[in-house]
PDB file of N, CA and C in Angstrom:
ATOM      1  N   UNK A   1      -2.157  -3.491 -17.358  1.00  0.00           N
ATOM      2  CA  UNK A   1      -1.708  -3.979 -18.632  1.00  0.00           C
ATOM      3  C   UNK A   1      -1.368  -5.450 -18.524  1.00  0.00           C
ATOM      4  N   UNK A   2      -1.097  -5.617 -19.991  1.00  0.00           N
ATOM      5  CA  UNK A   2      -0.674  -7.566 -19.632  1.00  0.00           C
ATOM      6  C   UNK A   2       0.612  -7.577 -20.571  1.00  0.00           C
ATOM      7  N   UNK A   3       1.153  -8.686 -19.749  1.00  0.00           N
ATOM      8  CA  UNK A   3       2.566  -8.903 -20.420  1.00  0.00           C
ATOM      9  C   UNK A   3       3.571 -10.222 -20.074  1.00  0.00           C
ATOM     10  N   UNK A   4       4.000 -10.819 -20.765  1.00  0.00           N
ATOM     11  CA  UNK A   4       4.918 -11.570 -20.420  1.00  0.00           C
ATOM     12  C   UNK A   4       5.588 -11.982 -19.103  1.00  0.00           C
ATOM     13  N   UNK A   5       5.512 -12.701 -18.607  1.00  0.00           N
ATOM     14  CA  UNK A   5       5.886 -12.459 -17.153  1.00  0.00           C
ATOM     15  C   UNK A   5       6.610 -13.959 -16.940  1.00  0.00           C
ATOM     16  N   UNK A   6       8.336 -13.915 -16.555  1.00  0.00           N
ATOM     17  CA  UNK A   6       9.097 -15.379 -16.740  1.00  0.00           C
ATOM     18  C   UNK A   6       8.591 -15.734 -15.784  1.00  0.00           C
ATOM     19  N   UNK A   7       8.854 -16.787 -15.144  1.00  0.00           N
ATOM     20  CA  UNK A   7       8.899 -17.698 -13.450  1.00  0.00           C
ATOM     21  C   UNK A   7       9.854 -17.368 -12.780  1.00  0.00           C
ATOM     22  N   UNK A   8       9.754 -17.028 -11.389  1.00  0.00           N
ATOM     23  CA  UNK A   8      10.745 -16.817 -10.969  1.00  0.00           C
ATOM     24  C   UNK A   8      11.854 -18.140 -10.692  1.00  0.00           C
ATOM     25  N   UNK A   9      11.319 -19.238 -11.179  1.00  0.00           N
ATOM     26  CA  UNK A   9      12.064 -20.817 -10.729  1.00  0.00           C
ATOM     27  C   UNK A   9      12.939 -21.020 -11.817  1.00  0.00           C
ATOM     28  N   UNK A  10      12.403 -20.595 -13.264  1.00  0.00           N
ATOM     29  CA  UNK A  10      12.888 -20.566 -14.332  1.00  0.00           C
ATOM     30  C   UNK A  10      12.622 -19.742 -15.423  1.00  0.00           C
ATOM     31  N   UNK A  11      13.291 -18.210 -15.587  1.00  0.00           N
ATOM     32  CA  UNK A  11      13.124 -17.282 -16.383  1.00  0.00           C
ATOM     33  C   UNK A  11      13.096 -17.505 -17.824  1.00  0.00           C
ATOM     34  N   UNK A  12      13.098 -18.691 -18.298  1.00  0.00           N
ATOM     35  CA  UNK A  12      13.268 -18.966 -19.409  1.00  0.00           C
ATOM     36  C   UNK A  12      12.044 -18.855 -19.701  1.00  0.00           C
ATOM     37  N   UNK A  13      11.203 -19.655 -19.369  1.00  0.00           N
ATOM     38  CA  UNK A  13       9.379 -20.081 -18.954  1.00  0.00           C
ATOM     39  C   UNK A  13       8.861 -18.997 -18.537  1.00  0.00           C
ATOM     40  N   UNK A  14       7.538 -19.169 -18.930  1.00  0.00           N
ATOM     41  CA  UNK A  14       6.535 -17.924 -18.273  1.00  0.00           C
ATOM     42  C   UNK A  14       5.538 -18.079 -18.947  1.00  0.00           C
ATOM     43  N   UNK A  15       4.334 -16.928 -18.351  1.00  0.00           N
ATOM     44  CA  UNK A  15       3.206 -17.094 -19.467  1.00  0.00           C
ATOM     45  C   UNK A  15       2.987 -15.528 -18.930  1.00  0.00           C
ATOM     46  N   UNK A  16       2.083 -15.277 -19.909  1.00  0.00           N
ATOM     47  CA  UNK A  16       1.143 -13.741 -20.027  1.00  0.00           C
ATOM     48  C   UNK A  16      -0.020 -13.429 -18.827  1.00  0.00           C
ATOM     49  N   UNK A  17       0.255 -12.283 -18.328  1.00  0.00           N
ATOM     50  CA  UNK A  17      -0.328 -12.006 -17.058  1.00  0.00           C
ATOM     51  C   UNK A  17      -0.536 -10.685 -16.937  1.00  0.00           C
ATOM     52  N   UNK A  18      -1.578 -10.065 -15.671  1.00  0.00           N
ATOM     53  CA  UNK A  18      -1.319  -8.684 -15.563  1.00  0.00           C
ATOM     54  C   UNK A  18      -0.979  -8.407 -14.719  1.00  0.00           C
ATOM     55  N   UNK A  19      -0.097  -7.248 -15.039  1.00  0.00           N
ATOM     56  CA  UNK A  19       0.810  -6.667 -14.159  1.00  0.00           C
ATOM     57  C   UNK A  19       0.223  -4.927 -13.667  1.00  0.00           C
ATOM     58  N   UNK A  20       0.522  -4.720 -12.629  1.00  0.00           N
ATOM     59  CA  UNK A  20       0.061  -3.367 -12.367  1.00  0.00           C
ATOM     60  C   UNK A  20       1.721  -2.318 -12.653  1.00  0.00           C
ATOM     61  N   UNK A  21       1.690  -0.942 -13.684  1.00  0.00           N
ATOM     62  CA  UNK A  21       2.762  -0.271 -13.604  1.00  0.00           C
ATOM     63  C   UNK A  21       2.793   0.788 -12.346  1.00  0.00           C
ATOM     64  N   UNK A  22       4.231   1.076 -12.148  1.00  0.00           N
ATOM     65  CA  UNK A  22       4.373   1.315 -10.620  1.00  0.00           C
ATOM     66  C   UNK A  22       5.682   2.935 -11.067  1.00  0.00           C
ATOM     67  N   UNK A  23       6.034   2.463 -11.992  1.00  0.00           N
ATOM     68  CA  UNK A  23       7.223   3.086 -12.219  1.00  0.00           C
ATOM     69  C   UNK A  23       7.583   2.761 -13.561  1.00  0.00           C
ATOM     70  N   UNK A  24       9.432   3.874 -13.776  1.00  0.00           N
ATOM     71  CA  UNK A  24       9.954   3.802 -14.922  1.00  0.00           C
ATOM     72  C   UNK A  24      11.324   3.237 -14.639  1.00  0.00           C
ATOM     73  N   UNK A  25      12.372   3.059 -15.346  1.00  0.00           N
ATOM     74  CA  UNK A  25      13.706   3.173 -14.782  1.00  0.00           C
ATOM     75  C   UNK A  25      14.467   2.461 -16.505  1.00  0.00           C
ATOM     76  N   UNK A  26      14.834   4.031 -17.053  1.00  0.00           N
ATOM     77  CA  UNK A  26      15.446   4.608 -18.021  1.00  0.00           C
ATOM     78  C   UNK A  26      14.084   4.296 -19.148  1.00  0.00           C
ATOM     79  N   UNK A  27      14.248   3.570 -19.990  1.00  0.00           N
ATOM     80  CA  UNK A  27      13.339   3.220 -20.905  1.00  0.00           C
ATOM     81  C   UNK A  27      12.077   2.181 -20.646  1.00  0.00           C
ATOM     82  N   UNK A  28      12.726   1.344 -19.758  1.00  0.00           N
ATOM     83  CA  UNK A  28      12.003   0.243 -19.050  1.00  0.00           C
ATOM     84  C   UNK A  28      10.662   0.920 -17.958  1.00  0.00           C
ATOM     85  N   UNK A  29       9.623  -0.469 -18.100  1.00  0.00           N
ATOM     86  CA  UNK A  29       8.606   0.181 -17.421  1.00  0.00           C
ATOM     87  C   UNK A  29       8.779  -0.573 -16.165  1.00  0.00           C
ATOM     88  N   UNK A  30       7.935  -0.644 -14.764  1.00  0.00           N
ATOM     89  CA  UNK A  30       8.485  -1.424 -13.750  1.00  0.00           C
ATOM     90  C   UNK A  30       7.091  -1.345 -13.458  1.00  0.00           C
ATOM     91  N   UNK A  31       7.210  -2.657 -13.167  1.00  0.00           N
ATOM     92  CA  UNK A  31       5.293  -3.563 -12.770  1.00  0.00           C
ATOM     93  C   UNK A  31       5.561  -4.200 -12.068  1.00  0.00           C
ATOM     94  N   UNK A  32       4.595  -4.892 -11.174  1.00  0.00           N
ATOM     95  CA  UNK A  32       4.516  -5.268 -10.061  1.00  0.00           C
ATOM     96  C   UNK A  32       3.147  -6.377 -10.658  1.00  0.00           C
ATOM     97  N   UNK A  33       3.545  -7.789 -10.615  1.00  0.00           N
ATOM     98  CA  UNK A  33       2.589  -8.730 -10.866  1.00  0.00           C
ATOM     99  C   UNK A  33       0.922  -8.826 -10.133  1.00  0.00           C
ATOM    100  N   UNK A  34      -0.462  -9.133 -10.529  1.00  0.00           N
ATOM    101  CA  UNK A  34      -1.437  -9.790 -10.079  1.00  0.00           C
ATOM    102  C   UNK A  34      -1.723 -10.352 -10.379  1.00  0.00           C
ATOM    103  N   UNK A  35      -2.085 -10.803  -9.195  1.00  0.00           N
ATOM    104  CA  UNK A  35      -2.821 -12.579  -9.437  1.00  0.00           C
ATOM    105  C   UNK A  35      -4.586 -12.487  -8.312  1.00  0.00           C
ATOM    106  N   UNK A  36      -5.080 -13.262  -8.783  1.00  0.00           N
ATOM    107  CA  UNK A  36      -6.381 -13.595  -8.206  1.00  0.00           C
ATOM    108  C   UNK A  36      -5.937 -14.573  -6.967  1.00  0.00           C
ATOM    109  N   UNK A  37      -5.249 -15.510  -6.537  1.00  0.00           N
ATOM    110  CA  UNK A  37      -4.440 -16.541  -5.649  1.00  0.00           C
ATOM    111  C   UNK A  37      -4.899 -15.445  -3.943  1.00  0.00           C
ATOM    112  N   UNK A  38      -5.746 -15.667  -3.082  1.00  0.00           N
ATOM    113  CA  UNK A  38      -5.844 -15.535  -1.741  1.00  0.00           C
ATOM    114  C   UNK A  38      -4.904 -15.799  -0.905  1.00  0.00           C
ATOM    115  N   UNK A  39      -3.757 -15.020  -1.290  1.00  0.00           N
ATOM    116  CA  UNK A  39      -2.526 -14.988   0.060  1.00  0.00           C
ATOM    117  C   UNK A  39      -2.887 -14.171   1.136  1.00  0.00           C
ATOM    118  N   UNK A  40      -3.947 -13.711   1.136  1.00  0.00           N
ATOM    119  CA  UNK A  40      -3.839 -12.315   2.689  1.00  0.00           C
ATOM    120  C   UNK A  40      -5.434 -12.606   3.591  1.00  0.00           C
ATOM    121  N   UNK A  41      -5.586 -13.828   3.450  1.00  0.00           N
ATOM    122  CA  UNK A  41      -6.820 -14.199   4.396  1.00  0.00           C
ATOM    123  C   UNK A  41      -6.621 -14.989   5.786  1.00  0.00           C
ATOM    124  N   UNK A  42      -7.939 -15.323   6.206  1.00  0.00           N
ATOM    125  CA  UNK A  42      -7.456 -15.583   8.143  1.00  0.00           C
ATOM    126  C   UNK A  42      -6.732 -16.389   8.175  1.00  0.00           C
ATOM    127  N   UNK A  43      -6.475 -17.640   7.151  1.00  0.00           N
ATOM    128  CA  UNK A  43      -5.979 -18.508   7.703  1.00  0.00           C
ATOM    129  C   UNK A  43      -4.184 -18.266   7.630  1.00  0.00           C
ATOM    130  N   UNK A  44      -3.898 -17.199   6.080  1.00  0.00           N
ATOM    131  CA  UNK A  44      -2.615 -17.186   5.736  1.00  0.00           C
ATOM    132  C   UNK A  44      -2.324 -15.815   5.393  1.00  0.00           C
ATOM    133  N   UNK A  45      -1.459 -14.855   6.177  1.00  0.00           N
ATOM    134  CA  UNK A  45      -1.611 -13.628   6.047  1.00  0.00           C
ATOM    135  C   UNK A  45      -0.055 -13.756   5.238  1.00  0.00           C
ATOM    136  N   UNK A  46       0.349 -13.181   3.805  1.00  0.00           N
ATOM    137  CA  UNK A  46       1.002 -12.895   3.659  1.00  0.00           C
ATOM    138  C   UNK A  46       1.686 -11.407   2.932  1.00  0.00           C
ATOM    139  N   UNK A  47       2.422 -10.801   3.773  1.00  0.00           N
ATOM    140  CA  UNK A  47       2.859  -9.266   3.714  1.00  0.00           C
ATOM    141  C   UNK A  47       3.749  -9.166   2.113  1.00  0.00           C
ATOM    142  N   UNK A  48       3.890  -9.779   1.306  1.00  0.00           N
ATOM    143  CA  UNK A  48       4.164  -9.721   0.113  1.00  0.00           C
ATOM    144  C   UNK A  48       3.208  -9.574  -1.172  1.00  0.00           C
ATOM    145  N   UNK A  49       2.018  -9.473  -0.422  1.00  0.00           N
ATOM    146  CA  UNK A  49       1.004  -9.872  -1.802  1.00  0.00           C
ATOM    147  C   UNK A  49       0.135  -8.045  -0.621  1.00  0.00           C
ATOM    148  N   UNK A  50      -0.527  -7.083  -1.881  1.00  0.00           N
ATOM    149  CA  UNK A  50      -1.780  -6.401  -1.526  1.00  0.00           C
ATOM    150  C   UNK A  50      -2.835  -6.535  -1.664  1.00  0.00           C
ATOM    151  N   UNK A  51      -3.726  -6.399  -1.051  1.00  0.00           N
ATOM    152  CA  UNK A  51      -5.577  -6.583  -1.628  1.00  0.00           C
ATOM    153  C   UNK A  51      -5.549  -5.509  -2.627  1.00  0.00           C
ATOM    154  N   UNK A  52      -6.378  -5.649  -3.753  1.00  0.00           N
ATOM    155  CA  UNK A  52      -6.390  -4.393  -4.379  1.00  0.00           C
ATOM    156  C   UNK A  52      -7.872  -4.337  -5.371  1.00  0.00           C
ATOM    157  N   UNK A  53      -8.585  -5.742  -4.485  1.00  0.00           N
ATOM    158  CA  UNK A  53     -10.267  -5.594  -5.120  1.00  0.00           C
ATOM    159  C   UNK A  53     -10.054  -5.910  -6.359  1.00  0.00           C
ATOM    160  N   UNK A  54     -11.335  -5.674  -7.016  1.00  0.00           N
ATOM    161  CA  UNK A  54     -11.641  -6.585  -8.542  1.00  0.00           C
ATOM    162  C   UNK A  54     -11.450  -5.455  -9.219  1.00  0.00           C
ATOM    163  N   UNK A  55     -11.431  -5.735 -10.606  1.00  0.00           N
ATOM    164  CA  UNK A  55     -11.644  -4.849 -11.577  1.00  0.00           C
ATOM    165  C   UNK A  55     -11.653  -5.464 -12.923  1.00  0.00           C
ATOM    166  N   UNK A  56     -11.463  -4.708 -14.140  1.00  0.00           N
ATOM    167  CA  UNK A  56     -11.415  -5.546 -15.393  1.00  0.00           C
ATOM    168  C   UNK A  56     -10.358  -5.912 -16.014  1.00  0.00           C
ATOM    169  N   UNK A  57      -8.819  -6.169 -15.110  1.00  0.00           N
ATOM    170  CA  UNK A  57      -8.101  -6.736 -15.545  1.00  0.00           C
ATOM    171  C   UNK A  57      -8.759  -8.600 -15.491  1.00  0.00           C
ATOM    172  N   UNK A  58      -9.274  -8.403 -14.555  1.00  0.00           N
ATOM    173  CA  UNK A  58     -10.059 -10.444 -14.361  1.00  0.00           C
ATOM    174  C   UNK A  58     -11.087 -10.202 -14.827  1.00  0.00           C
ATOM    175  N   UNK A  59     -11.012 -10.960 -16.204  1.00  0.00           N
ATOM    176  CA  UNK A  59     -12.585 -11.027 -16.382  1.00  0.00           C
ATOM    177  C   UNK A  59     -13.912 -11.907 -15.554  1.00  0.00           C
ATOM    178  N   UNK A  60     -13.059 -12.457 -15.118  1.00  0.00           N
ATOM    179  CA  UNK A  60     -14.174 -13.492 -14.234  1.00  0.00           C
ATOM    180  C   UNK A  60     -14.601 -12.747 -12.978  1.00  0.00           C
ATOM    181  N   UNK A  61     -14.080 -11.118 -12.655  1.00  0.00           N
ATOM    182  CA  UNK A  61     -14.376 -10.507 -11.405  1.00  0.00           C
ATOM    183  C   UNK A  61     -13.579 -10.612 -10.035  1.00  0.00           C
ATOM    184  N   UNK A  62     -13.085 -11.725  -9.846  1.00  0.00           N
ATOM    185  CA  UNK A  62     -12.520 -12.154  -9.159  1.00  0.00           C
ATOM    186  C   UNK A  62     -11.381 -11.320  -7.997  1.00  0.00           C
ATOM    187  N   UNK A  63     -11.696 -11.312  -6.501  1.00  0.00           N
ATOM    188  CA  UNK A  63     -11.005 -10.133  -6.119  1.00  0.00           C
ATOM    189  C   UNK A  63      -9.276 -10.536  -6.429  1.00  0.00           C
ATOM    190  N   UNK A  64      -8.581  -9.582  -6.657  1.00  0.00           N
ATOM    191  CA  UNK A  64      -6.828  -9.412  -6.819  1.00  0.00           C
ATOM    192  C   UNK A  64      -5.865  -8.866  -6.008  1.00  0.00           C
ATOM    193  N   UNK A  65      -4.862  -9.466  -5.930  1.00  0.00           N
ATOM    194  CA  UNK A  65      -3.732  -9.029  -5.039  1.00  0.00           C
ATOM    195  C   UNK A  65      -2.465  -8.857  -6.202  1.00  0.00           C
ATOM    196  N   UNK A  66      -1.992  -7.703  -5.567  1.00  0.00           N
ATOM    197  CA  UNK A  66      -0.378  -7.387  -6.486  1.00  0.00           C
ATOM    198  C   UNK A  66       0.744  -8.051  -5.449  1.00  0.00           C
ATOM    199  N   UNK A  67       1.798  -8.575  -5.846  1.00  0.00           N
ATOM    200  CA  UNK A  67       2.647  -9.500  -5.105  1.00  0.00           C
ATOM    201  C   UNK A  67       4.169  -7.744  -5.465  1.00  0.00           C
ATOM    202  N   UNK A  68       4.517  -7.613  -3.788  1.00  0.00           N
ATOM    203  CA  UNK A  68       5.145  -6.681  -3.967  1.00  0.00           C
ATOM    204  C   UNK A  68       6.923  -6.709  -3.976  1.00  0.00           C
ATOM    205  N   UNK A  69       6.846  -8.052  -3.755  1.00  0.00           N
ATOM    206  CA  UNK A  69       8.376  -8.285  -3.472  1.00  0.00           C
ATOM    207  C   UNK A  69       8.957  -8.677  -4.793  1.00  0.00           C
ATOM    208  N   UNK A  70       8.491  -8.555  -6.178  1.00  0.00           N
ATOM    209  CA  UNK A  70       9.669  -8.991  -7.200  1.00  0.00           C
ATOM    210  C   UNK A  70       8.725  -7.876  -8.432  1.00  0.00           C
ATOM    211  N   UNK A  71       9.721  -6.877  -8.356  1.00  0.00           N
ATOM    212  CA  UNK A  71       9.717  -5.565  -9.451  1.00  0.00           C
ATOM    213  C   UNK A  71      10.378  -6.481 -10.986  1.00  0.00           C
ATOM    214  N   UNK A  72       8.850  -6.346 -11.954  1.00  0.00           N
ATOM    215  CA  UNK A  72       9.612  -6.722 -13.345  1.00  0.00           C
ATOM    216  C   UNK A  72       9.666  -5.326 -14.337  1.00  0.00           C
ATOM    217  N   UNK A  73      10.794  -5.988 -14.636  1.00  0.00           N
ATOM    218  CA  UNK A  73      10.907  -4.773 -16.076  1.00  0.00           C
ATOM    219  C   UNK A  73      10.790  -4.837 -17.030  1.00  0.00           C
ATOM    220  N   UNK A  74      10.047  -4.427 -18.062  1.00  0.00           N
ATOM    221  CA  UNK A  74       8.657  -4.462 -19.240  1.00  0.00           C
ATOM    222  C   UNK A  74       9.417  -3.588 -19.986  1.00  0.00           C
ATOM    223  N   UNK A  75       9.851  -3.947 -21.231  1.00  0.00           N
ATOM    224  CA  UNK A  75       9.906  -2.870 -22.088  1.00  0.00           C
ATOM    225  C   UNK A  75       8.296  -3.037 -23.165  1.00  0.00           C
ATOM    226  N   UNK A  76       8.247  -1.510 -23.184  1.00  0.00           N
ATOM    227  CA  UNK A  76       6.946  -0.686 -23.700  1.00  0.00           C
ATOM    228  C   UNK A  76       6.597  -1.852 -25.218  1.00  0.00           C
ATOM    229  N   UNK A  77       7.179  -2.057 -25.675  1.00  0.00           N
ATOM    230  CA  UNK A  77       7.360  -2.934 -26.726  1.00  0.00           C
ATOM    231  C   UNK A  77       6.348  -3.810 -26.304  1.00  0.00           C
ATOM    232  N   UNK A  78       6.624  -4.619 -25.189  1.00  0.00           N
ATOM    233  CA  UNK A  78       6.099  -6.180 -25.048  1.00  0.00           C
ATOM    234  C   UNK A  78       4.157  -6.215 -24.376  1.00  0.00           C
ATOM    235  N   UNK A  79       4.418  -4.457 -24.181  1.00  0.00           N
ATOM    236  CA  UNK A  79       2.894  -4.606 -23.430  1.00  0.00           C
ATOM    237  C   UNK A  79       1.504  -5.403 -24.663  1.00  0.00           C
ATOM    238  N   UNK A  80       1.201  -6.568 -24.304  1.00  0.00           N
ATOM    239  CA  UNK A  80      -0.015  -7.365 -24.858  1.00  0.00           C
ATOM    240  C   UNK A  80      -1.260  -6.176 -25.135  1.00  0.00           C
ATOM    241  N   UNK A  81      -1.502  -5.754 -23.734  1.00  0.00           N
ATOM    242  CA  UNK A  81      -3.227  -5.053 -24.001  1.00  0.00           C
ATOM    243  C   UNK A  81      -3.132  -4.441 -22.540  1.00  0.00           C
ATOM    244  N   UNK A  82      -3.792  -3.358 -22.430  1.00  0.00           N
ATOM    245  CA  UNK A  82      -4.199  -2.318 -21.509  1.00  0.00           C
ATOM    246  C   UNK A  82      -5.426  -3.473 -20.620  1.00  0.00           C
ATOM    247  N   UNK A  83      -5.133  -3.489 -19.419  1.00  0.00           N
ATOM    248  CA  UNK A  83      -6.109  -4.076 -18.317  1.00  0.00           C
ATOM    249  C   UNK A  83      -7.316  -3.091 -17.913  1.00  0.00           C
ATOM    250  N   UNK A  84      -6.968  -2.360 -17.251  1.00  0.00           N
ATOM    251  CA  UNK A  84      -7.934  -1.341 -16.810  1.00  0.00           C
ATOM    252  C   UNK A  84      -6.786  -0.519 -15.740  1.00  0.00           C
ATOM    253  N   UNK A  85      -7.437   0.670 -15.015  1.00  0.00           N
ATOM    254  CA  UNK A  85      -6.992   1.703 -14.334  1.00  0.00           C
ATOM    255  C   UNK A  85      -7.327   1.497 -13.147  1.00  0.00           C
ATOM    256  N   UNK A  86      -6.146   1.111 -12.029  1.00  0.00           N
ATOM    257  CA  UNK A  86      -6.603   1.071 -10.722  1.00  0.00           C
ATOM    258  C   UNK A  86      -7.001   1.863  -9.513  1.00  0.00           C
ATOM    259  N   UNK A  87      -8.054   2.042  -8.820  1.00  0.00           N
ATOM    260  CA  UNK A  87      -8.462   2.747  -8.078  1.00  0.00           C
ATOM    261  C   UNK A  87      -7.383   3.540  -7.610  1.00  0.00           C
ATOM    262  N   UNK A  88      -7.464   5.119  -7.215  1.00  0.00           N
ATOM    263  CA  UNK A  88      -6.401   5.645  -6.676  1.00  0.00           C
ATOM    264  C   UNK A  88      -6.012   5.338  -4.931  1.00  0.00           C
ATOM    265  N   UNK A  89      -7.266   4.829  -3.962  1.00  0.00           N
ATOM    266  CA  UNK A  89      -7.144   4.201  -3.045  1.00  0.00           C
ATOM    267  C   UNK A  89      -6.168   2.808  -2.874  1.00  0.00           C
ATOM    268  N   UNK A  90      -6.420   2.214  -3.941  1.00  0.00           N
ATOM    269  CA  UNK A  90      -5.388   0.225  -3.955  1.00  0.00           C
ATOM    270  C   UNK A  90      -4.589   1.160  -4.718  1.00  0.00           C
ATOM    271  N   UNK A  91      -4.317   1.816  -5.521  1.00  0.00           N
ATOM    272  CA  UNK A  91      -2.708   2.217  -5.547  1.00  0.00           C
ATOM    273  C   UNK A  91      -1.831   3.087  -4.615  1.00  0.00           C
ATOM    274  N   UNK A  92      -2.674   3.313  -3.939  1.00  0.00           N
ATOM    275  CA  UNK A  92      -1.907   4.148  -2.646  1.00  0.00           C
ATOM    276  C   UNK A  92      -1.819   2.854  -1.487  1.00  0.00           C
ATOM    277  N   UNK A  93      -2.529   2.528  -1.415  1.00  0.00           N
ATOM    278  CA  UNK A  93      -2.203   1.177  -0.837  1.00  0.00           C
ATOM    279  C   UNK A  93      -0.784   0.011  -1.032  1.00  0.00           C
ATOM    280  N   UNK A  94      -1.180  -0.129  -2.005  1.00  0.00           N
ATOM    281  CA  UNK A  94       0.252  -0.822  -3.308  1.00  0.00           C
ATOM    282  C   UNK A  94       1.542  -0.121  -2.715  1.00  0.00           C
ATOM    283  N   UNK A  95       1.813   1.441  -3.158  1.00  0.00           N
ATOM    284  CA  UNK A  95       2.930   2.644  -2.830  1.00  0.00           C
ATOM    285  C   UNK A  95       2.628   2.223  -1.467  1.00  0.00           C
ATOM    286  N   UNK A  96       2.383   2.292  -0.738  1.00  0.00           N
ATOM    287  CA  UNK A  96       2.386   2.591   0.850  1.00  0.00           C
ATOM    288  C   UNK A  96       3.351   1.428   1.546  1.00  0.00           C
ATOM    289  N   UNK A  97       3.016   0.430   0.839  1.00  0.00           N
ATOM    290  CA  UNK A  97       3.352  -1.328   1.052  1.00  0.00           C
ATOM    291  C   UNK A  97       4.620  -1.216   0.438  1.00  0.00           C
ATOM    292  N   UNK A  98       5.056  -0.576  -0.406  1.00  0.00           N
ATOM    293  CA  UNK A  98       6.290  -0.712  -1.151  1.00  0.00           C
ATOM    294  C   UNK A  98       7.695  -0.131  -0.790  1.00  0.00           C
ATOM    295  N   UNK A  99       6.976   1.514  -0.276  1.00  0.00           N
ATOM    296  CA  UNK A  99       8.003   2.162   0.730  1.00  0.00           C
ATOM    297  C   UNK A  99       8.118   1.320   1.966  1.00  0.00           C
ATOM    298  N   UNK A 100       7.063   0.754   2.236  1.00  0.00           N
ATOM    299  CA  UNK A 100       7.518   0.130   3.599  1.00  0.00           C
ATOM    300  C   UNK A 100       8.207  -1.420   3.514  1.00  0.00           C
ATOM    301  N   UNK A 101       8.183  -2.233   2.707  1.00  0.00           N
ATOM    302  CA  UNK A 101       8.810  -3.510   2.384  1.00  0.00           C
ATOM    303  C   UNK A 101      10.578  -3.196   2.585  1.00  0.00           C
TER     304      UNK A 101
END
């Protein structure tokens, strides 16, 4: 899905992005940001971001990583538009990375 998403430098600011949902917690939905940005290659491995391959949240194709260290909370209200449905493999991947963080 896509949605609003502040900065973490300044929550005031932000722009519209997709987020992968992960969870609930009471009314609120809980997503976990992607971005297209190559944090987990040879030169720069970083354990905060997952591979999770392309799909039709990027229209340009482009492979994606979910960044696992900052859980946002979405109320159902603000969701923009449905992205697409992620493989059940990169979401077990995603969960796997999350229990273990």
């Amino acid at each position: 899905m896509w949605t609003w998403v502040p900065y973490e430098e300044d929550p005031t600011q932000g722009k519209d992005r997709p987020v992968l949902l992960v969870g609930r917690d009471g009314e609120l939905l809980l997503a976990l940001m992607l971005t297209s940005r190559d944090h987990d290659n040879p030169h720069h491995r970083d354990a905060d971001y997952v591979d999770i391959g392309t799909g039709a949240w990027d229209r340009q194709g482009r492979p994606s990583e979910v960044k696992i260290d900052r859980v946002i909370r979405v109320d159902p209200q603000a969701i923009r538009r449905e992205g697409a449905v992620l493989g059940r493999q990169a979401f077990e991947r995603v969960s796997r990375a999350l229990r273990e963080a």
